[in-house]
N, C-alpha and C. Protein backbone atom coordinates (compact mmCIF):
# COMPACT_ATOMS: atom_id res chain seq x y z
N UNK A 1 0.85 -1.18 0.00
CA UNK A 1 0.00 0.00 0.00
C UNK A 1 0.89 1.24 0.00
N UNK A 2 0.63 1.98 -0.69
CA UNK A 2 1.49 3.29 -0.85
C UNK A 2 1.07 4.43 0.09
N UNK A 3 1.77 5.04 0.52
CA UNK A 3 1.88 6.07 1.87
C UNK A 3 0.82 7.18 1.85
N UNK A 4 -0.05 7.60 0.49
CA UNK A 4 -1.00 8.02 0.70
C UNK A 4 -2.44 7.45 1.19
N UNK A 5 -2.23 6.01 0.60
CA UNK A 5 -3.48 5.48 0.68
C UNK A 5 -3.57 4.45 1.95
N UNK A 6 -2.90 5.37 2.72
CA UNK A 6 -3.50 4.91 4.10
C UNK A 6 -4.26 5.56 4.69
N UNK A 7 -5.58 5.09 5.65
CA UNK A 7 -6.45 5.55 6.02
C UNK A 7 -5.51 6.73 6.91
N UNK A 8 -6.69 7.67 7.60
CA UNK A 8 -6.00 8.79 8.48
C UNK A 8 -5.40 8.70 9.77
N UNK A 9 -5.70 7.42 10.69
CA UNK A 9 -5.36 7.33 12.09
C UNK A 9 -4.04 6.58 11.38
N UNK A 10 -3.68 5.83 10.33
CA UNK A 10 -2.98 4.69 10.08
C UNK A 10 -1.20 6.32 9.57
N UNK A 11 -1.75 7.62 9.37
CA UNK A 11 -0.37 8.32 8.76
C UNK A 11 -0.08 8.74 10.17
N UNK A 12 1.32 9.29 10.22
CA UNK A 12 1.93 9.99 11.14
C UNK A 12 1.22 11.02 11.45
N UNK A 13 1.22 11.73 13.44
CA UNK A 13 0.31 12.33 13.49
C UNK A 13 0.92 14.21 12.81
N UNK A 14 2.01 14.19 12.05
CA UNK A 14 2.73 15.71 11.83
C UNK A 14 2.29 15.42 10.50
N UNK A 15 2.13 14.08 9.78
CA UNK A 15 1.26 14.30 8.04
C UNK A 15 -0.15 14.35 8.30
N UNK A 16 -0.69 13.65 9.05
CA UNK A 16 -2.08 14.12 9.07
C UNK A 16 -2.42 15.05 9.46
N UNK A 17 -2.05 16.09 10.79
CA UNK A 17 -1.79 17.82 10.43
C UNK A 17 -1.76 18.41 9.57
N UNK A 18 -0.70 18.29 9.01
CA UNK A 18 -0.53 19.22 7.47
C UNK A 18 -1.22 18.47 6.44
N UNK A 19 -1.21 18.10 6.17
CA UNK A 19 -1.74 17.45 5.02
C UNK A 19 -3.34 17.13 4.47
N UNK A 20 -4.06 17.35 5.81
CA UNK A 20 -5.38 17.14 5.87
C UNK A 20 -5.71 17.62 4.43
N UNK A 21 -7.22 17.36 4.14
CA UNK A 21 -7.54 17.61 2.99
C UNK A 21 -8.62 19.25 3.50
N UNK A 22 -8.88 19.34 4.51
CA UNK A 22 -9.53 20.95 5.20
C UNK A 22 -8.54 22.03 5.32
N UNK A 23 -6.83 21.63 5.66
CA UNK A 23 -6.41 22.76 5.66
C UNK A 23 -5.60 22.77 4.28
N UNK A 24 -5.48 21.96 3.78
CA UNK A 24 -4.69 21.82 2.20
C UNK A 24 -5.84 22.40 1.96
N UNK A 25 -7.30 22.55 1.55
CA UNK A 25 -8.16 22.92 0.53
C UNK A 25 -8.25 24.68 0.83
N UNK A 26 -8.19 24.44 2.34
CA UNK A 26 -8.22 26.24 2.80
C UNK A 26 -7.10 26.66 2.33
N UNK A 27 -5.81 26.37 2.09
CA UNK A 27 -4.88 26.62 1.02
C UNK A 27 -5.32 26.87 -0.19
N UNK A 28 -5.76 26.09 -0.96
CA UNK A 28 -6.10 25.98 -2.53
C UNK A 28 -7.02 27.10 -2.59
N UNK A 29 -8.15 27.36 -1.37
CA UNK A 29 -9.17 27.86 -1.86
C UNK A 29 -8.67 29.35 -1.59
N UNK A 30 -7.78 29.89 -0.97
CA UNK A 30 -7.03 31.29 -0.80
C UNK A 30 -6.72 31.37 -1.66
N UNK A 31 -5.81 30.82 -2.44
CA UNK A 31 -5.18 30.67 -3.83
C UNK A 31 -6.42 31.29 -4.71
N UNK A 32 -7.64 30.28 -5.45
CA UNK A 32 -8.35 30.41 -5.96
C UNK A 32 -9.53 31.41 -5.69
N UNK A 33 -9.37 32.32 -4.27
CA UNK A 33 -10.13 33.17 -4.22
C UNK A 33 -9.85 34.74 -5.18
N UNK A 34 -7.92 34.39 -4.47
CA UNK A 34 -7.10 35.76 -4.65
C UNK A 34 -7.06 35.69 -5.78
N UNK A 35 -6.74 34.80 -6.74
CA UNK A 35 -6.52 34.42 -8.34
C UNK A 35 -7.89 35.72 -8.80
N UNK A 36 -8.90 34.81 -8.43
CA UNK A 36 -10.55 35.72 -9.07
C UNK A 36 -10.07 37.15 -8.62
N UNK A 37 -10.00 37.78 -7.42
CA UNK A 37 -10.12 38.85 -7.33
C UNK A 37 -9.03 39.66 -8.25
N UNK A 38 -7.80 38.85 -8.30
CA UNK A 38 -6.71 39.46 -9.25
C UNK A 38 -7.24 39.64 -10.87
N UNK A 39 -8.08 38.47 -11.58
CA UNK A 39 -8.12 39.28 -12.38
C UNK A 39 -9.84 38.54 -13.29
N UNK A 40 -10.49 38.20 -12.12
CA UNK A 40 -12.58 37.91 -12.45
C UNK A 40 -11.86 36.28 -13.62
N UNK A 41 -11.13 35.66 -13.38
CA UNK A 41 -10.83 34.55 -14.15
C UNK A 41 -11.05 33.45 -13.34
N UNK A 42 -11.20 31.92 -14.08
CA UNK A 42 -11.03 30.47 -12.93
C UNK A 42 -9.57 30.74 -13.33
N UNK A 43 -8.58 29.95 -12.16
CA UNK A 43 -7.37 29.43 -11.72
C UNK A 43 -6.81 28.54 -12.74
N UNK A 44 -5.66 28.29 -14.22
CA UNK A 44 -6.32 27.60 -14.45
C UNK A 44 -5.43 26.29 -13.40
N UNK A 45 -6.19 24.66 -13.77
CA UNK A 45 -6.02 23.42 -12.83
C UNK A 45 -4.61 23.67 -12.66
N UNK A 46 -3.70 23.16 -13.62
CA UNK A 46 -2.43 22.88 -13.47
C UNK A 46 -1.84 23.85 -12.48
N UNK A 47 -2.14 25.26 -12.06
CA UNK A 47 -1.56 25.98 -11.10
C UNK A 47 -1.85 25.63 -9.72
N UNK A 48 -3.18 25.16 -9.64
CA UNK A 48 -3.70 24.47 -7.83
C UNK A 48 -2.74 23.58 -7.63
N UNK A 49 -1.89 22.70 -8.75
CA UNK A 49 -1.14 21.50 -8.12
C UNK A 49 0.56 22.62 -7.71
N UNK A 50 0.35 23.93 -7.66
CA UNK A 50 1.87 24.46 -7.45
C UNK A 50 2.03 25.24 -5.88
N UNK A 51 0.29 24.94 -5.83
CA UNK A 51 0.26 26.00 -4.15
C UNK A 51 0.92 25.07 -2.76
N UNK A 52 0.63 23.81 -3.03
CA UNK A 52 1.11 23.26 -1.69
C UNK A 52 2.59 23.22 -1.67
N UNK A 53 2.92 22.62 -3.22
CA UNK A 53 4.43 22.73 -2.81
C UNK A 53 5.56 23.98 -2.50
N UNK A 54 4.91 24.90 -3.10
CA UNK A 54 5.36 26.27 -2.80
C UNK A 54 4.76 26.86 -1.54
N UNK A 55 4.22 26.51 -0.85
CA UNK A 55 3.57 27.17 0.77
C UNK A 55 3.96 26.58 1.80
N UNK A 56 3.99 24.93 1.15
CA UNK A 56 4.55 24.14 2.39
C UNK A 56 5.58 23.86 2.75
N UNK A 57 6.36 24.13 1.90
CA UNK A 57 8.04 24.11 2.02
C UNK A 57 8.53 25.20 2.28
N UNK A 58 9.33 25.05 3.69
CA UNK A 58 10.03 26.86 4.37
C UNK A 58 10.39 27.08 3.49
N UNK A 59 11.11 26.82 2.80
CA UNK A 59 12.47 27.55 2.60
C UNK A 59 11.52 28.05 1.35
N UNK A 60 10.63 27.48 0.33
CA UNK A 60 10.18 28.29 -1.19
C UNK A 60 9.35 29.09 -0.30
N UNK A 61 8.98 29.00 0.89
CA UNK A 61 7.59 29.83 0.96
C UNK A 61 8.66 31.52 1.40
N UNK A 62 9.48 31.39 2.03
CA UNK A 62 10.31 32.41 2.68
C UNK A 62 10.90 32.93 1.51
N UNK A 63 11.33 32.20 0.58
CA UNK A 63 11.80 32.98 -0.96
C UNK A 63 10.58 33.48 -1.68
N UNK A 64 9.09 33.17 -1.35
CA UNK A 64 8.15 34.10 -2.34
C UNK A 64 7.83 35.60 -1.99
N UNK A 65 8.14 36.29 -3.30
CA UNK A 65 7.86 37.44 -2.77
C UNK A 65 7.10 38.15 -2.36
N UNK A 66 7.25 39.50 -1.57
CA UNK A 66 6.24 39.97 -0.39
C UNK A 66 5.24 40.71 -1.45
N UNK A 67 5.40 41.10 -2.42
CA UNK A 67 4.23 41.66 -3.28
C UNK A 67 3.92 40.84 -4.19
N UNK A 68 2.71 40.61 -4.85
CA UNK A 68 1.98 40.00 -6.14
C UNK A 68 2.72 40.84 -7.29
N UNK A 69 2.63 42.35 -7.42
CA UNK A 69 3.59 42.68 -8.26
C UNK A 69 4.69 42.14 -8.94
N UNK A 70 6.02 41.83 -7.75
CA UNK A 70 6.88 40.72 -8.31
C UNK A 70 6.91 40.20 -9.99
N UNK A 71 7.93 40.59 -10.84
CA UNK A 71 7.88 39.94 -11.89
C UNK A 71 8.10 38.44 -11.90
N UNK A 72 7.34 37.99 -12.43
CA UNK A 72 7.72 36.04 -12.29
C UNK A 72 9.01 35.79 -13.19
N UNK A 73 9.24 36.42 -13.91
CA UNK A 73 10.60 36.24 -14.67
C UNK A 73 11.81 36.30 -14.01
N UNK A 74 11.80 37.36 -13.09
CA UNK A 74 12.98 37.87 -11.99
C UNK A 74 12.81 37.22 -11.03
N UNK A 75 11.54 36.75 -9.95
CA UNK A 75 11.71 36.00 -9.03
C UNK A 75 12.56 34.51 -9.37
N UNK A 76 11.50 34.12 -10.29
CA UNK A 76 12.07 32.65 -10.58
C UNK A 76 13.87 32.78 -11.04
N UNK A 77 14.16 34.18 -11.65
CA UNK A 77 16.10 33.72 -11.84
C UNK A 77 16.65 34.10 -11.04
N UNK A 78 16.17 34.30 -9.54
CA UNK A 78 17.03 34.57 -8.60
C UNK A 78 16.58 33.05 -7.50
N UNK A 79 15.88 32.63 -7.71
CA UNK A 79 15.62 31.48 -7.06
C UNK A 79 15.76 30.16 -7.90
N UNK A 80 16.70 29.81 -8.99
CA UNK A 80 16.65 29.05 -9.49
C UNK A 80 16.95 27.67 -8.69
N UNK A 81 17.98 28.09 -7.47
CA UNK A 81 18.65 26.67 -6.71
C UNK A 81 17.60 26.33 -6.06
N UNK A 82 16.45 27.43 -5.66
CA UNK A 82 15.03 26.23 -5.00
C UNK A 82 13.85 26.63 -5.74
N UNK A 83 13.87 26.61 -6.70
CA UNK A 83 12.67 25.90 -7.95
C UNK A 83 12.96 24.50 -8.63
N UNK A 84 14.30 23.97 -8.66
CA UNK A 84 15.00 23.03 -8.91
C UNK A 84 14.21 21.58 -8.18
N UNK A 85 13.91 21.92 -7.06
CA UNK A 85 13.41 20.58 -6.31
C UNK A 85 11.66 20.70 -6.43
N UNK A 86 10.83 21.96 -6.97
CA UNK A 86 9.49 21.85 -7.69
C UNK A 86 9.06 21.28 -8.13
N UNK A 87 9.40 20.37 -9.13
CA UNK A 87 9.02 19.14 -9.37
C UNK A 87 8.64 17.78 -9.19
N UNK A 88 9.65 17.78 -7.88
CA UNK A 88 9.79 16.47 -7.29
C UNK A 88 8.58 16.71 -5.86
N UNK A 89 8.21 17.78 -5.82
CA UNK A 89 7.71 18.25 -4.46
C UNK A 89 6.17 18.31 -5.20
N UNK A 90 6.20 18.83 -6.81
CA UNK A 90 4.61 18.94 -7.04
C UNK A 90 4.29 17.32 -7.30
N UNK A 91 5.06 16.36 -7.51
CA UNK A 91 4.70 14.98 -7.89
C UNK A 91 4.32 14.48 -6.64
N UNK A 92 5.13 14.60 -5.46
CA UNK A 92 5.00 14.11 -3.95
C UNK A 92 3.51 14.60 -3.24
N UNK A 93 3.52 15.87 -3.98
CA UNK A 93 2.20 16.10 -3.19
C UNK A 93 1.18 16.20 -4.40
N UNK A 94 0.91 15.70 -5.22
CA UNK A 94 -0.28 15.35 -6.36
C UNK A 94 -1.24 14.41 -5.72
N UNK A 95 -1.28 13.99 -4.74
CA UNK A 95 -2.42 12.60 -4.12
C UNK A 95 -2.77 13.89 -3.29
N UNK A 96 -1.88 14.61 -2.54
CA UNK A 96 -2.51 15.63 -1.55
C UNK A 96 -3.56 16.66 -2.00
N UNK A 97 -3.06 17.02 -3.75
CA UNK A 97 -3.84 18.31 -4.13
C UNK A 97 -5.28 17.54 -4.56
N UNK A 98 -5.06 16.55 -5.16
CA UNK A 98 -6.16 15.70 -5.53
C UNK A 98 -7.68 15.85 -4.34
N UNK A 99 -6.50 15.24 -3.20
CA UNK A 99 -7.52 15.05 -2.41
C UNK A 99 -8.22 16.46 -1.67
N UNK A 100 -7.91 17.30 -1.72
CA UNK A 100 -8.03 18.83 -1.04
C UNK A 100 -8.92 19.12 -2.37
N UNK A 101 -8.89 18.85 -3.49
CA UNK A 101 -9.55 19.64 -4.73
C UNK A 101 -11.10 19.01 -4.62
N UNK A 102 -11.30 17.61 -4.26
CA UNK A 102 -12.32 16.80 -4.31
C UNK A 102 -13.12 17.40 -3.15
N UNK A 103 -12.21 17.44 -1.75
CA UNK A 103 -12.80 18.06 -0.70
C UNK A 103 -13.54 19.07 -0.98
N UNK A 104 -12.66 20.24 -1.66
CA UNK A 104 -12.97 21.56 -1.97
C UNK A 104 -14.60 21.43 -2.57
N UNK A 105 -14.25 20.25 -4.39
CA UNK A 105 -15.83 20.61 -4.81
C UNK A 105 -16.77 20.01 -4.15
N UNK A 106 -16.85 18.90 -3.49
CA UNK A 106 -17.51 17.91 -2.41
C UNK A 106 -18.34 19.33 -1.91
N UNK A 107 -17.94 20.13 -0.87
CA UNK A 107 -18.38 21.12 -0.39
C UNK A 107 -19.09 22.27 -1.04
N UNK A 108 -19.02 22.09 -2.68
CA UNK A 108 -19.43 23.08 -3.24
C UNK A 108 -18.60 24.12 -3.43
N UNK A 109 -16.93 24.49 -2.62
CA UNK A 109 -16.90 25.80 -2.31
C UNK A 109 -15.86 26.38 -3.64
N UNK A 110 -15.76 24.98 -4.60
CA UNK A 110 -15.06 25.39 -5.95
C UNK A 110 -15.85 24.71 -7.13
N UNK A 111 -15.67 25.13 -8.20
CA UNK A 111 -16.35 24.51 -9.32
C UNK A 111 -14.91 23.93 -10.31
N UNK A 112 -14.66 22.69 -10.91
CA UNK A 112 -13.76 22.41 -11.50
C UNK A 112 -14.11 22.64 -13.12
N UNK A 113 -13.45 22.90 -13.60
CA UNK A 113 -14.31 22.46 -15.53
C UNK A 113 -12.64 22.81 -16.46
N UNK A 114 -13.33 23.08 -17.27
CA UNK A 114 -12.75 22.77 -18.49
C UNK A 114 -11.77 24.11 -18.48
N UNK A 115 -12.19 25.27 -17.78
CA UNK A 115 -11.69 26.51 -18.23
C UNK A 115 -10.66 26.60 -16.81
N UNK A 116 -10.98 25.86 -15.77
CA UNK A 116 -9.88 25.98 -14.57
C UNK A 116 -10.74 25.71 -13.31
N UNK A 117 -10.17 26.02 -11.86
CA UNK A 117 -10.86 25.95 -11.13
C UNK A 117 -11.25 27.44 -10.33
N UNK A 118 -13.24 27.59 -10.05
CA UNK A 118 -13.25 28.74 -10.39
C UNK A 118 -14.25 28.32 -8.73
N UNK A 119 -14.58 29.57 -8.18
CA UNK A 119 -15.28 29.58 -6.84
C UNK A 119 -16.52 29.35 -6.69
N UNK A 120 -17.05 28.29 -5.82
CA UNK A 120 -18.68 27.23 -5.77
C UNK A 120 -19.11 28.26 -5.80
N UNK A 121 -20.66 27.60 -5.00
CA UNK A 121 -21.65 28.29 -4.64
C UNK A 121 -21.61 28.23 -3.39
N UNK A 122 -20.57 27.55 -2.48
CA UNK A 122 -20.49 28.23 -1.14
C UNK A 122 -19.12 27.88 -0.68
N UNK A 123 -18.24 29.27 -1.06
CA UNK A 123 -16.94 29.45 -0.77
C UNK A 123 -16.75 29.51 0.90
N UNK A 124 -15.38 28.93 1.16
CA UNK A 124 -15.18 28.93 2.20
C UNK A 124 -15.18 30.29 2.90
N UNK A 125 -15.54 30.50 4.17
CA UNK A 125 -15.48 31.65 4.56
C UNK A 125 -14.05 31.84 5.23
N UNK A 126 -12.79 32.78 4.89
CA UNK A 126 -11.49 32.46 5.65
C UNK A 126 -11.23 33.67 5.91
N UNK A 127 -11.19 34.09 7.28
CA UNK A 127 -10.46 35.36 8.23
C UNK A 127 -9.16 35.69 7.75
N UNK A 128 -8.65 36.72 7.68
CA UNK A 128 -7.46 37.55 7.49
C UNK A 128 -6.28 36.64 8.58
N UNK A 129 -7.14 36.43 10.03
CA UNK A 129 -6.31 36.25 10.86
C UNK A 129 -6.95 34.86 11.50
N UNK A 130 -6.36 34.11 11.72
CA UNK A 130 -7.45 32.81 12.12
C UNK A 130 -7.08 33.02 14.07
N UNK A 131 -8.38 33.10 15.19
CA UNK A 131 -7.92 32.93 16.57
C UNK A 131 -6.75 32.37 17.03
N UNK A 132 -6.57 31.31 16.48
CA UNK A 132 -5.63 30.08 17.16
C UNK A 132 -5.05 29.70 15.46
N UNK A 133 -3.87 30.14 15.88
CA UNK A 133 -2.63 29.23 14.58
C UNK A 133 -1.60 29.91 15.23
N UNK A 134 -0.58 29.28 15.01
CA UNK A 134 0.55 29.52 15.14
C UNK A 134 1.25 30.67 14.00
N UNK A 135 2.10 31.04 14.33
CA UNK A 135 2.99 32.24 13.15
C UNK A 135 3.25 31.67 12.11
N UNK A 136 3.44 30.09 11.72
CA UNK A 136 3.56 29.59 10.86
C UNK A 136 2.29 29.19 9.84
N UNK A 137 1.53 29.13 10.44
CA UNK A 137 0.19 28.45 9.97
C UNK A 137 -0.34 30.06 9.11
N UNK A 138 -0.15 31.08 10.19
CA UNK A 138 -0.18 31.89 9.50
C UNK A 138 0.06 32.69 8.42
N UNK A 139 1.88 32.33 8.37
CA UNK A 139 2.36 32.61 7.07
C UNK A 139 2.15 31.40 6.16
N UNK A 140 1.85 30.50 6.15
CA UNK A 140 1.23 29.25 5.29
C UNK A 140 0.14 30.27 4.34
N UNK A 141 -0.86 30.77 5.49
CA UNK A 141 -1.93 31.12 4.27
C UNK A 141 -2.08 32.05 3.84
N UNK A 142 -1.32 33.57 4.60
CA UNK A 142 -0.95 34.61 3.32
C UNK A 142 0.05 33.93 2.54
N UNK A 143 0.84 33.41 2.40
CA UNK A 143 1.27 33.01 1.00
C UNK A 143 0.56 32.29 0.15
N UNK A 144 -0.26 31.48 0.55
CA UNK A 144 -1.62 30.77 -0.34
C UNK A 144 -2.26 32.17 -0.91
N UNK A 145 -2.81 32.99 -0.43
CA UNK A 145 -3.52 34.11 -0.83
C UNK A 145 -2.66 35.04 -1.58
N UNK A 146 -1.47 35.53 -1.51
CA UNK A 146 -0.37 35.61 -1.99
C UNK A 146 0.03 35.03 -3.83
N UNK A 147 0.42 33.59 -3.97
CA UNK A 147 0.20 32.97 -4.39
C UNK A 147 -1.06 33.40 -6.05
N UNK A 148 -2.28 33.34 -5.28
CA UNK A 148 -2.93 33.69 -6.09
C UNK A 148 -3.20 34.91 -7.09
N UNK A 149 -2.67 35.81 -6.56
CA UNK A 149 -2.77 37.43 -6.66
C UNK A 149 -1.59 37.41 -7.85
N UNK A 150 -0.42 37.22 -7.19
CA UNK A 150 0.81 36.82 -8.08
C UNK A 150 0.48 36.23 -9.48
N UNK A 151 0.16 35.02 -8.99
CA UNK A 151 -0.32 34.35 -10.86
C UNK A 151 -1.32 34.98 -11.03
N UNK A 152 -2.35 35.74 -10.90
CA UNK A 152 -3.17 36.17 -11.70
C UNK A 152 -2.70 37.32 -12.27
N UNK A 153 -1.71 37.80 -12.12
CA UNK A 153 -1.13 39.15 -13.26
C UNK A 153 0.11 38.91 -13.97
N UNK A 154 0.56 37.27 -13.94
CA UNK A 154 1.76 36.95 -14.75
C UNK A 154 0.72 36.36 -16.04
N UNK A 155 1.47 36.81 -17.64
CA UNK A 155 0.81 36.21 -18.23
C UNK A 155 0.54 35.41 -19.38
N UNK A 156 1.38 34.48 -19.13
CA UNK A 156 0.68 32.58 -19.31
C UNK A 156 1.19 31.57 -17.79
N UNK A 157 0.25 30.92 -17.88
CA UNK A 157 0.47 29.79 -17.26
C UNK A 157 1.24 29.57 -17.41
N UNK A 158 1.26 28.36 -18.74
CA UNK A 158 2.77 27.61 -19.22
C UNK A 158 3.65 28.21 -18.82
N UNK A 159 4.29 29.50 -18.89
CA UNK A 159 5.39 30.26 -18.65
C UNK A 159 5.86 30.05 -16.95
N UNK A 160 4.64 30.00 -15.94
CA UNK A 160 4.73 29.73 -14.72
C UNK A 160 5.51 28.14 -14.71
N UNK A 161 5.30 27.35 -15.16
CA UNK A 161 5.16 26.21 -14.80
C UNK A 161 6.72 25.68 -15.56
N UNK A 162 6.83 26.37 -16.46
CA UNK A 162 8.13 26.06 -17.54
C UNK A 162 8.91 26.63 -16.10
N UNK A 163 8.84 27.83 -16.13
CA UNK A 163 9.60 28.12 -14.78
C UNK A 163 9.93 27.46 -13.49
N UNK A 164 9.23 27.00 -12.95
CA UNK A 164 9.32 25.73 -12.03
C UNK A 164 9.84 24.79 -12.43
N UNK A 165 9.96 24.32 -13.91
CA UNK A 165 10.52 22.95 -14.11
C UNK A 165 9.69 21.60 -14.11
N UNK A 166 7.97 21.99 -13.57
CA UNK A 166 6.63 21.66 -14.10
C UNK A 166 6.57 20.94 -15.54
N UNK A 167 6.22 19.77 -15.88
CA UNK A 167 6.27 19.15 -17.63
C UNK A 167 4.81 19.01 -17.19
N UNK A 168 4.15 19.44 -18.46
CA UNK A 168 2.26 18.88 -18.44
C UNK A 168 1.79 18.28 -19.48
């Protein structure tokens, strides 16, 4: 049996933390909120599989930059030594985005189709500041929200993803 497809009491209790498919989707769905507001478009798919590995990993999340502005051309050639391991990190976590995306439409709070993934009919509701998280948890999801804002004013996809080192 392969390490995703173990039930939830059966993973470690620091992967079933992170990894859940509620706070991975509250990831995706920051992403896919900020995306719309950046520019009234769906997300398209292939970019939801780039938010976990870029949020959940210190070290890419501490290299993304503090504005959406940011040219993606210049970020990505000053970070080439950790976009390098993007690939191996969006393949590792592809069962994770899967499962957070299903969660997501399960709930209604995204619509998937043909044109990308675009916001249900009942989006998650997510605070600026959540009561209880840690400083980390915190910077987890402004960079998810982050994230979105960013790709929605770089412009092609492909170009994002060529950049990462992403094959589709």
């Amino acid at each position: 049996m392969r390490r995703w497809e173990l039930s939830w009491r059966e993973r470690p209790p620091e992967e079933a933390a992170h990894f859940n498919p509620a706070f991975c989707g509250e990831l995706i769905s920051r992403t896919v909120t900020s995306y719309h507001q950046g520019n009234g478009a769906a997300i398209p798919l292939a970019l939801t599989f780039l938010v976990l590995p870029l949020v959940l990993h210190p070290v890419t999340r501490r290299a993304l930059p503090g504005r959406s502005n940011t040219t993606f051309e210049s970020w990505s050639a000053q970070n080439e030594d950790i976009l390098v391991n993007v690939p191996e990190r969006v393949l590792a976590l592809r069962p994770i985005t899967r499962e957070a995306l299903l969660f997501l439409a399960q709930l209604g709070s995204i619509d998937i189709s043909s044109v990308g993934v675009a916001l249900g009919h009942h989006p998650i509701r997510m605070p600026a500041r959540m009561a209880i998280a840690t400083e980390e948890t915190q910077e987890i999801r402004r960079k998810a929200g982050l994230i979105g804002r960013w790709f929605a004013f770089q412009p092609a996809p492909a170009a994002i993803l060529q950049a990462m080192g992403v094959r589709i």
